[in-house]
C-alpha atoms as a PDB file:
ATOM      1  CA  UNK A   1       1.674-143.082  86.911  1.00  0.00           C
ATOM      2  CA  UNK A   2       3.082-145.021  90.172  1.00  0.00           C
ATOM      3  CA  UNK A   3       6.514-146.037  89.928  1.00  0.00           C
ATOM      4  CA  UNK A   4       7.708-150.069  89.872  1.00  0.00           C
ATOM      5  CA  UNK A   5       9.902-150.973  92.638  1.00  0.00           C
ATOM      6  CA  UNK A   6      12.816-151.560  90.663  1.00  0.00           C
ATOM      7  CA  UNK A   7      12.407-147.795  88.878  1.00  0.00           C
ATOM      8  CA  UNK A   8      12.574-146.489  92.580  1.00  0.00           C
ATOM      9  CA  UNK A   9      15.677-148.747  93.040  1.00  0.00           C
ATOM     10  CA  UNK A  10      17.141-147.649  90.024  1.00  0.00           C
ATOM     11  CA  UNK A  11      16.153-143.928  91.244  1.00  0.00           C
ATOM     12  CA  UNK A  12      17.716-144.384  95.010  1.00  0.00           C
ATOM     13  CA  UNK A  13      21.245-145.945  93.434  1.00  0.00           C
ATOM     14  CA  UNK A  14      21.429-143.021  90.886  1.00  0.00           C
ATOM     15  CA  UNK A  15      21.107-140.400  93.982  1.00  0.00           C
ATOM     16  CA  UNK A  16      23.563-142.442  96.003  1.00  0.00           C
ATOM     17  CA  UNK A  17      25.871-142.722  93.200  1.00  0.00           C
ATOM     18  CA  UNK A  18      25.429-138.870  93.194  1.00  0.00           C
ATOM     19  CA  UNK A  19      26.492-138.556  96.471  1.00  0.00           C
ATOM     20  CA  UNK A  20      29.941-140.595  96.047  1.00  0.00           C
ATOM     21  CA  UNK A  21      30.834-138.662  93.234  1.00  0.00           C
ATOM     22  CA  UNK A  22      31.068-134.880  95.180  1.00  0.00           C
ATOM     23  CA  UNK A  23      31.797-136.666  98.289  1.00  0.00           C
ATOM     24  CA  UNK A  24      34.543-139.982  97.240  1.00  0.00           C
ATOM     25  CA  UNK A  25      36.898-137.920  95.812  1.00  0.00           C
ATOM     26  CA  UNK A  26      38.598-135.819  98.826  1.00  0.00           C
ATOM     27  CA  UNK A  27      37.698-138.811 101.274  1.00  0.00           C
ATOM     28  CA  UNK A  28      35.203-135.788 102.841  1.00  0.00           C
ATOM     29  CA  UNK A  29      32.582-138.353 105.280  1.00  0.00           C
ATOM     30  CA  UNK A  30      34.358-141.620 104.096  1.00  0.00           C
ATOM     31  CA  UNK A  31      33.262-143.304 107.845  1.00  0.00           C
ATOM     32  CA  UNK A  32      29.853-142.610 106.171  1.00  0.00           C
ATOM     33  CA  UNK A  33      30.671-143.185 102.346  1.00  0.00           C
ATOM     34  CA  UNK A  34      32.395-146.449 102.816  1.00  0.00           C
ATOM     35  CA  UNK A  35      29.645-148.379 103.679  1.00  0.00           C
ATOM     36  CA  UNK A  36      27.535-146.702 101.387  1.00  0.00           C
ATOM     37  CA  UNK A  37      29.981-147.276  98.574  1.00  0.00           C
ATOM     38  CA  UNK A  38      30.137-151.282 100.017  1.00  0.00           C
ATOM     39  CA  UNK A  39      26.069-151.248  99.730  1.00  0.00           C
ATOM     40  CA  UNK A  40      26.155-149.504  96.195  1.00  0.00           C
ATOM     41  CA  UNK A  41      28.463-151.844  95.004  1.00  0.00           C
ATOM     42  CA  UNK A  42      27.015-154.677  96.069  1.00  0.00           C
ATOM     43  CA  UNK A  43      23.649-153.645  94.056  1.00  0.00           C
ATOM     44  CA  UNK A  44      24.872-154.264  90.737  1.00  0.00           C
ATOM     45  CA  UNK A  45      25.881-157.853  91.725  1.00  0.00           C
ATOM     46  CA  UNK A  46      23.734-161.051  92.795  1.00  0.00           C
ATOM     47  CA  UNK A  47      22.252-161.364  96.374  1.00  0.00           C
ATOM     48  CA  UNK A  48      24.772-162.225  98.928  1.00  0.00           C
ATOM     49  CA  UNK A  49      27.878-160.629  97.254  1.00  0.00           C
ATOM     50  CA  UNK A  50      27.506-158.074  99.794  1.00  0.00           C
ATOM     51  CA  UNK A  51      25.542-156.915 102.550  1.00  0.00           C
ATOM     52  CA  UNK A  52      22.049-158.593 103.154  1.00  0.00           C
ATOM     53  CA  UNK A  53      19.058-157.631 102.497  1.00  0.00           C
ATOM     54  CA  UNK A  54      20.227-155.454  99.603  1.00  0.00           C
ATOM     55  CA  UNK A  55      18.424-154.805  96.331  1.00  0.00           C
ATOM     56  CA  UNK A  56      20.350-156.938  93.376  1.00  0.00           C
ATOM     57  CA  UNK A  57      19.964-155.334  90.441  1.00  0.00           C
ATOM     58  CA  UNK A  58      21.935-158.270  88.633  1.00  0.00           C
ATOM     59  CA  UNK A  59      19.359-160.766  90.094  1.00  0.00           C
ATOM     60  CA  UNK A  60      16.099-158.891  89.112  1.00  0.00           C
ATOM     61  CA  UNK A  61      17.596-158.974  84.941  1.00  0.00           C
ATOM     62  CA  UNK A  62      18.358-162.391  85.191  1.00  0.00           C
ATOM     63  CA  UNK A  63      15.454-163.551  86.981  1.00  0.00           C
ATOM     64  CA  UNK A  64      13.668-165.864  83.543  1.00  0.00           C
ATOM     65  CA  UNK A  65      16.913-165.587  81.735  1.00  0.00           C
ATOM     66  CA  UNK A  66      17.802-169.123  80.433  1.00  0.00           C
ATOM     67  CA  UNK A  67      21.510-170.315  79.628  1.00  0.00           C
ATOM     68  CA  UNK A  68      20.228-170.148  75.683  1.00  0.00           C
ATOM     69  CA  UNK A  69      18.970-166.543  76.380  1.00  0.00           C
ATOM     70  CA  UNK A  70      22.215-165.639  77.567  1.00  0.00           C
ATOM     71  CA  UNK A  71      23.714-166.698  74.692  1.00  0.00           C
ATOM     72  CA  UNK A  72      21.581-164.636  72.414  1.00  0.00           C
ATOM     73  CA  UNK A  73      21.913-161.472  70.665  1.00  0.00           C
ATOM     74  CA  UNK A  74      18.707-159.822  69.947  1.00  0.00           C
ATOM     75  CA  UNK A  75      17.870-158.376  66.787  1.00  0.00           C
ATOM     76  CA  UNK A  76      19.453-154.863  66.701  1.00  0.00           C
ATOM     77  CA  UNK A  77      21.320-155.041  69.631  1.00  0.00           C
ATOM     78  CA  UNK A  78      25.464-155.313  69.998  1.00  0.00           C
ATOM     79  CA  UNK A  79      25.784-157.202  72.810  1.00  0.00           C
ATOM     80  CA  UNK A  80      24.914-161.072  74.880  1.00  0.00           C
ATOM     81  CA  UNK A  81      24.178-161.812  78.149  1.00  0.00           C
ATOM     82  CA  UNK A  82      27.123-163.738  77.552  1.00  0.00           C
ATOM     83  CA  UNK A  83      29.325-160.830  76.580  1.00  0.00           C
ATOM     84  CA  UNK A  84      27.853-158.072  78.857  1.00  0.00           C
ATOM     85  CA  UNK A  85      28.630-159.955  82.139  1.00  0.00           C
ATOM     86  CA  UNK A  86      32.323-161.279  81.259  1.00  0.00           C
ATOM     87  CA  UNK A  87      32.698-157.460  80.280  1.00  0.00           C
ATOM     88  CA  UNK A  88      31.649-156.429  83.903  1.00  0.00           C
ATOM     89  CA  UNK A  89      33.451-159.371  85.174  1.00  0.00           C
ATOM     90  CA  UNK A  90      37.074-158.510  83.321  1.00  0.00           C
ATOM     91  CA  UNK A  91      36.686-155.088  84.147  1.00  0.00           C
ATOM     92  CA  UNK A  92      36.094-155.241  87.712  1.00  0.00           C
ATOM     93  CA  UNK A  93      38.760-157.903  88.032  1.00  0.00           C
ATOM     94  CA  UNK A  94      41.211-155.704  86.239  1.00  0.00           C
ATOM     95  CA  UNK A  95      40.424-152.667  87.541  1.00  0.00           C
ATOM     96  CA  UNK A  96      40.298-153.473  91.381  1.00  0.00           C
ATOM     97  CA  UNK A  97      42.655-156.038  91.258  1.00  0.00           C
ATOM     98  CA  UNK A  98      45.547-155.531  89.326  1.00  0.00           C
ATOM     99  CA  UNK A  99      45.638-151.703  89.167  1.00  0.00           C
ATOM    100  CA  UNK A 100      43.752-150.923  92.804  1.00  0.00           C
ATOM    101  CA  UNK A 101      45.336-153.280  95.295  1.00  0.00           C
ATOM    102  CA  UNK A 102      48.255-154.511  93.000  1.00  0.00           C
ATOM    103  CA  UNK A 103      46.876-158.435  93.108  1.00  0.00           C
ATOM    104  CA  UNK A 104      46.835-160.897  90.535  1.00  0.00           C
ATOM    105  CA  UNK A 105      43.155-160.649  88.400  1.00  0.00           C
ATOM    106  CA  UNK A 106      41.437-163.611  90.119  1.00  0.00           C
ATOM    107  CA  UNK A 107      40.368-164.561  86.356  1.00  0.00           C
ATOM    108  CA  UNK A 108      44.133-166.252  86.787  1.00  0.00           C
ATOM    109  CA  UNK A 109      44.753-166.358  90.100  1.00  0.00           C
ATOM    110  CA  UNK A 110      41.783-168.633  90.327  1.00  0.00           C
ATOM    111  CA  UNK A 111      41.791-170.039  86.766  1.00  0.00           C
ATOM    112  CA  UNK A 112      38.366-168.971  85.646  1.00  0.00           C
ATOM    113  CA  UNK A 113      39.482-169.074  81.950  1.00  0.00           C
ATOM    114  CA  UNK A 114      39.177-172.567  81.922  1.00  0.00           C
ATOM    115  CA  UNK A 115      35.966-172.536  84.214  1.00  0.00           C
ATOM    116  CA  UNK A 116      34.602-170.601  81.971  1.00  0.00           C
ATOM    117  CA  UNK A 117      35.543-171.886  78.823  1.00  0.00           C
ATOM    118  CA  UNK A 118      36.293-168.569  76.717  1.00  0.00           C
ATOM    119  CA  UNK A 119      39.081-168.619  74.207  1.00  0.00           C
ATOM    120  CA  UNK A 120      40.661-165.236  75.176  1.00  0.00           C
ATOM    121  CA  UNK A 121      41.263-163.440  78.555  1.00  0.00           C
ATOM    122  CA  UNK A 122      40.286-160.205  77.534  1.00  0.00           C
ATOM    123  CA  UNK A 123      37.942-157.730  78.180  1.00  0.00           C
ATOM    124  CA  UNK A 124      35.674-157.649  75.127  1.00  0.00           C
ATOM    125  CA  UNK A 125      36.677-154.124  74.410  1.00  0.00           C
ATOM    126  CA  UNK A 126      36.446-153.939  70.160  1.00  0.00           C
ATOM    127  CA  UNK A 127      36.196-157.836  70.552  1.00  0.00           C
ATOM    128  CA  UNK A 128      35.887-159.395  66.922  1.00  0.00           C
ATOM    129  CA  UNK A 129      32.831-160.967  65.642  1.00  0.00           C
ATOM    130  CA  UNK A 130      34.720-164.548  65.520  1.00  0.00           C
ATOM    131  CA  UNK A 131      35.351-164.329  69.339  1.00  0.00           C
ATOM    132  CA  UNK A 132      31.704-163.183  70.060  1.00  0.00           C
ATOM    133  CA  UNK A 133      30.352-165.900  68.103  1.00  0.00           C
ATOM    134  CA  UNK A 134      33.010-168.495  70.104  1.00  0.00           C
ATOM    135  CA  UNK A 135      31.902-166.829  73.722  1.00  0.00           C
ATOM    136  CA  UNK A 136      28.272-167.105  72.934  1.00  0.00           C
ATOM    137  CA  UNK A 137      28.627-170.760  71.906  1.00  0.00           C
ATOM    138  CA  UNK A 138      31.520-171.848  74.525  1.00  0.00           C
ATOM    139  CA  UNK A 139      30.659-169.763  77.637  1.00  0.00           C
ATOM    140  CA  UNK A 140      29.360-171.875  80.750  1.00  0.00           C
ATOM    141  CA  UNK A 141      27.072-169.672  81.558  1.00  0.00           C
ATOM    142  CA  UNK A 142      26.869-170.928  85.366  1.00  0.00           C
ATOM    143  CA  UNK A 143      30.636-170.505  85.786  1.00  0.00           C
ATOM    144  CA  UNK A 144      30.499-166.736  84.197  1.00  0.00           C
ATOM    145  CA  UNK A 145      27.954-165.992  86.802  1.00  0.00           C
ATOM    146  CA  UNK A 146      29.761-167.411  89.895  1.00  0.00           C
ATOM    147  CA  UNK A 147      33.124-165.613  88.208  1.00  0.00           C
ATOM    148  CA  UNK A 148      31.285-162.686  88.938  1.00  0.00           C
ATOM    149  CA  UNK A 149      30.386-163.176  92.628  1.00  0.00           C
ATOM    150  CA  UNK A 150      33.787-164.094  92.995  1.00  0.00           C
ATOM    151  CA  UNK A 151      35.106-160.601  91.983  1.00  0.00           C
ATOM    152  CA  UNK A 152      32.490-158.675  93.518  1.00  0.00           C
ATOM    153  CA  UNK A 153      32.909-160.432  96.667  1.00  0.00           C
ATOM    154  CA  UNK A 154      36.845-159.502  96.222  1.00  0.00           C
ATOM    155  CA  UNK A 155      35.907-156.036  95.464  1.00  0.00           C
ATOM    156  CA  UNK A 156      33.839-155.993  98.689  1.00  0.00           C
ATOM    157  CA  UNK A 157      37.087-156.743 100.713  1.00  0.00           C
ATOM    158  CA  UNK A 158      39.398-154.148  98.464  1.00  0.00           C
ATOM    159  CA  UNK A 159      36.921-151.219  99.652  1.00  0.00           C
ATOM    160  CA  UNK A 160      36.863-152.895 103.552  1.00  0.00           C
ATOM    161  CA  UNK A 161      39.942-151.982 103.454  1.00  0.00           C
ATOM    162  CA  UNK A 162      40.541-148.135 101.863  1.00  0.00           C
ATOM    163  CA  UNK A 163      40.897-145.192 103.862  1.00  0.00           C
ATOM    164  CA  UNK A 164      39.774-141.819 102.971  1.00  0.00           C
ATOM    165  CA  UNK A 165      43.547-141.152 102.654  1.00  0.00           C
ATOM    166  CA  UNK A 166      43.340-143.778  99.956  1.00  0.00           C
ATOM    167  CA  UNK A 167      40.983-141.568  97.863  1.00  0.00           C
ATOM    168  CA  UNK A 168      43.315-139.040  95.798  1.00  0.00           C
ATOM    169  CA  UNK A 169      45.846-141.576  95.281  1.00  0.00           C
ATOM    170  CA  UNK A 170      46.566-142.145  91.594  1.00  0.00           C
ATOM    171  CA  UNK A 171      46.522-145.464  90.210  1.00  0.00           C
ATOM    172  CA  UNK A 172      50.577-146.749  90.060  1.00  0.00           C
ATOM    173  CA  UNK A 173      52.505-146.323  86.828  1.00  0.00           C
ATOM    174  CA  UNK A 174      53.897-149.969  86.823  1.00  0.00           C
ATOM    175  CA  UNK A 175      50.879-151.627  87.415  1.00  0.00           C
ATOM    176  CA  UNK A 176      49.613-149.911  84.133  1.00  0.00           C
ATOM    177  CA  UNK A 177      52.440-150.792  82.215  1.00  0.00           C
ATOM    178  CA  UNK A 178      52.102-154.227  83.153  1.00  0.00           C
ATOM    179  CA  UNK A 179      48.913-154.835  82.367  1.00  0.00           C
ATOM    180  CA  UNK A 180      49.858-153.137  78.904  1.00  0.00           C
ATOM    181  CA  UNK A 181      51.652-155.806  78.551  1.00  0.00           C
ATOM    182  CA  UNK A 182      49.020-158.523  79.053  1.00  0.00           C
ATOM    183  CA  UNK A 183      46.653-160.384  77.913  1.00  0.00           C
ATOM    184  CA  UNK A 184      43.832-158.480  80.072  1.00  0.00           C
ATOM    185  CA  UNK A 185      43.445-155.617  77.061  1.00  0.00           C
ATOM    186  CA  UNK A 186      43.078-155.974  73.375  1.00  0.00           C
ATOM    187  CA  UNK A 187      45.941-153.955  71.737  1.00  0.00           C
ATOM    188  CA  UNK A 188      42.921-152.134  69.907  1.00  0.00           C
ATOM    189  CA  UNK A 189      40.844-151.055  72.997  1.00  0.00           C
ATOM    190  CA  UNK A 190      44.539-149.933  74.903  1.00  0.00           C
ATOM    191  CA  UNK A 191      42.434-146.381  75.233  1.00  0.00           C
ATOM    192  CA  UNK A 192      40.375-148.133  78.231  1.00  0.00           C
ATOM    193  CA  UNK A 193      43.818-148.330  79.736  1.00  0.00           C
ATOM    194  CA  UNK A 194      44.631-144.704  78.916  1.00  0.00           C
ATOM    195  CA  UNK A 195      41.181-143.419  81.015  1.00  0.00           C
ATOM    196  CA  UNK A 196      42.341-145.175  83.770  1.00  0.00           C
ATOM    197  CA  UNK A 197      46.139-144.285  83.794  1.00  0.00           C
ATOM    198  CA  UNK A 198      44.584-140.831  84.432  1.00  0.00           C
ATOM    199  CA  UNK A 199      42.125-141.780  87.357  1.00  0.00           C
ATOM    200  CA  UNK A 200      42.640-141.616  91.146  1.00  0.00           C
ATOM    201  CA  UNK A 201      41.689-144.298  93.693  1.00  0.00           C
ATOM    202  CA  UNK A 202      38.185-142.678  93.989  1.00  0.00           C
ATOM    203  CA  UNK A 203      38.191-142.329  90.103  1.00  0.00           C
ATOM    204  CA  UNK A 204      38.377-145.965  89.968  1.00  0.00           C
ATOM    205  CA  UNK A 205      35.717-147.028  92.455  1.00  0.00           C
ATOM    206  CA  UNK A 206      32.986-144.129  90.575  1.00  0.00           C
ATOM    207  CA  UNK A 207      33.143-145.597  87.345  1.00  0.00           C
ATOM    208  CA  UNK A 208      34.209-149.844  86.827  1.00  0.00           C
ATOM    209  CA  UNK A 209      32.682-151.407  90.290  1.00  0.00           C
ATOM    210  CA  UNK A 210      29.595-148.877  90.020  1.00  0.00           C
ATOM    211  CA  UNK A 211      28.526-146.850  87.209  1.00  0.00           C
ATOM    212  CA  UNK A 212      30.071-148.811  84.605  1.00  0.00           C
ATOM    213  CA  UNK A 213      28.170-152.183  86.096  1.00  0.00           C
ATOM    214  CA  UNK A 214      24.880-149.955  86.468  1.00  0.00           C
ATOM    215  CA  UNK A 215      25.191-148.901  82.508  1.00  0.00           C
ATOM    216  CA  UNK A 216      25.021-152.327  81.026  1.00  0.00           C
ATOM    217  CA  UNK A 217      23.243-154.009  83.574  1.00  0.00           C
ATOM    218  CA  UNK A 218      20.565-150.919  82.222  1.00  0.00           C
ATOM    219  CA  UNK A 219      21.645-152.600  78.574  1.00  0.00           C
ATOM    220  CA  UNK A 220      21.101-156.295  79.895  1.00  0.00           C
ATOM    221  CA  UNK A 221      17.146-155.263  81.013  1.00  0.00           C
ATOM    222  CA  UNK A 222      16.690-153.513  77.553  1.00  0.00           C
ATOM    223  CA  UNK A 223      18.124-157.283  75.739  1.00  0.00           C
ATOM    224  CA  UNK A 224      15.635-159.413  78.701  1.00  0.00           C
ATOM    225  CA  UNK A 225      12.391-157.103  77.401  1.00  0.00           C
ATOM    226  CA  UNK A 226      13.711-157.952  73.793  1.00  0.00           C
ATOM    227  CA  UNK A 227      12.609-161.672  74.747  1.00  0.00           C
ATOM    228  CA  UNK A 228       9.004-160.689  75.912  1.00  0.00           C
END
């Protein structure tokens, strides 16, 4: 049995993801890995966040996804189109922004909150069945989507600008602390801000911008076929 073009998509990202992880780490080939790492990236996000002519992942699940759909939560499934993509979004904000380069998140640098229309800023992490229930029937769906672009696009220019030096660099005490004491987190999920007090630079940029997107955007395909 032939392979769709998306498996052998979903095939070439997992070897290239391979590839990052034994070579990212030490910054070995990073004139080679950094574009790679810009193009991998840029996979799990919509056309256009990235380099052209790229696979998009995050357009092929939403392709026939209606604003309703997106606020939906199959029967015996966890999760929202709603919910998984302000997950990626918060994450990747955090993550790149306020613990990588030491920026503001752009969800308030850029107030995106009230773009988006969510009552809380955080990441979802153990979120409580009250706040699902208010994201699902508050979120603008439109703006959660372009909140996206917005931090993969800032992502895009983080990683333009990372040496290989960069790599084994561990991710700055105070920033951690800080955003311990934020809004960002839920007190309850605080051990999503104990993995990444432990990672490096290179730590980082395997798992939230890349792996972590690729995971649910794997769980947002299994909610679309739900809908079939």
């Amino acid at each position: 049995i032939g392979f769709s073009q998306m498996d052998a998509n979903q095939q070439q990202w997992n070897a290239n993801q391979r590839i990052l992880r034994d070579k990212l780490p030490t910054g070995e080939d990073f004139a080679q890995m950094q574009p790679l790492l810009l193009a991998h990236h840029a996979m799990t996000h919509m056309a256009g966040v990235g380099p052209s002519g790229l696979w998009s992942y995050a357009d092929e699940v939403w392709t026939g996804i209606s604003d309703s759909d997106a606020r939906r939560i199959p029967a015996k499934f966890e999760h929202s189109f709603a919910w998984i993509f302000l997950h990626l979004a918060r994450i990747e904000d955090i993550t790149m922004n306020a613990l990588l380069a030491g920026t503001p998140e752009l969800f308030y640098a850029e107030n995106w909150q009230s773009a988006l229309n969510v009552p809380f800023a955080h990441t979802g992490n153990e979120i409580s069945d009250s706040d699902m229930v208010l994201l699902n029937e508050q979120v603008d769906v439109p703006a959660l989507r372009a909140y996206r672009a917005a931090v993969g696009r800032r992502t895009q220019t983080i990683i333009a600008g990372l040496s290989a030096e960069d790599m084994p660099k561990k991710v700055d005490a105070g920033r951690i602390q800080a955003l311990r004491q934020s809004d960002s987190v839920l007190p309850e999920a605080s051990g999503v801000i104990d993995y990444w007090s432990k990672r490096n630079v290179a730590g980082l940029l395997l798992m939230p911008p890349t792996r972590h997107n690729f995971i649910h955007l794997n769980e947002a395909a299994r909610i679309k076929s739900a809908f079939d």
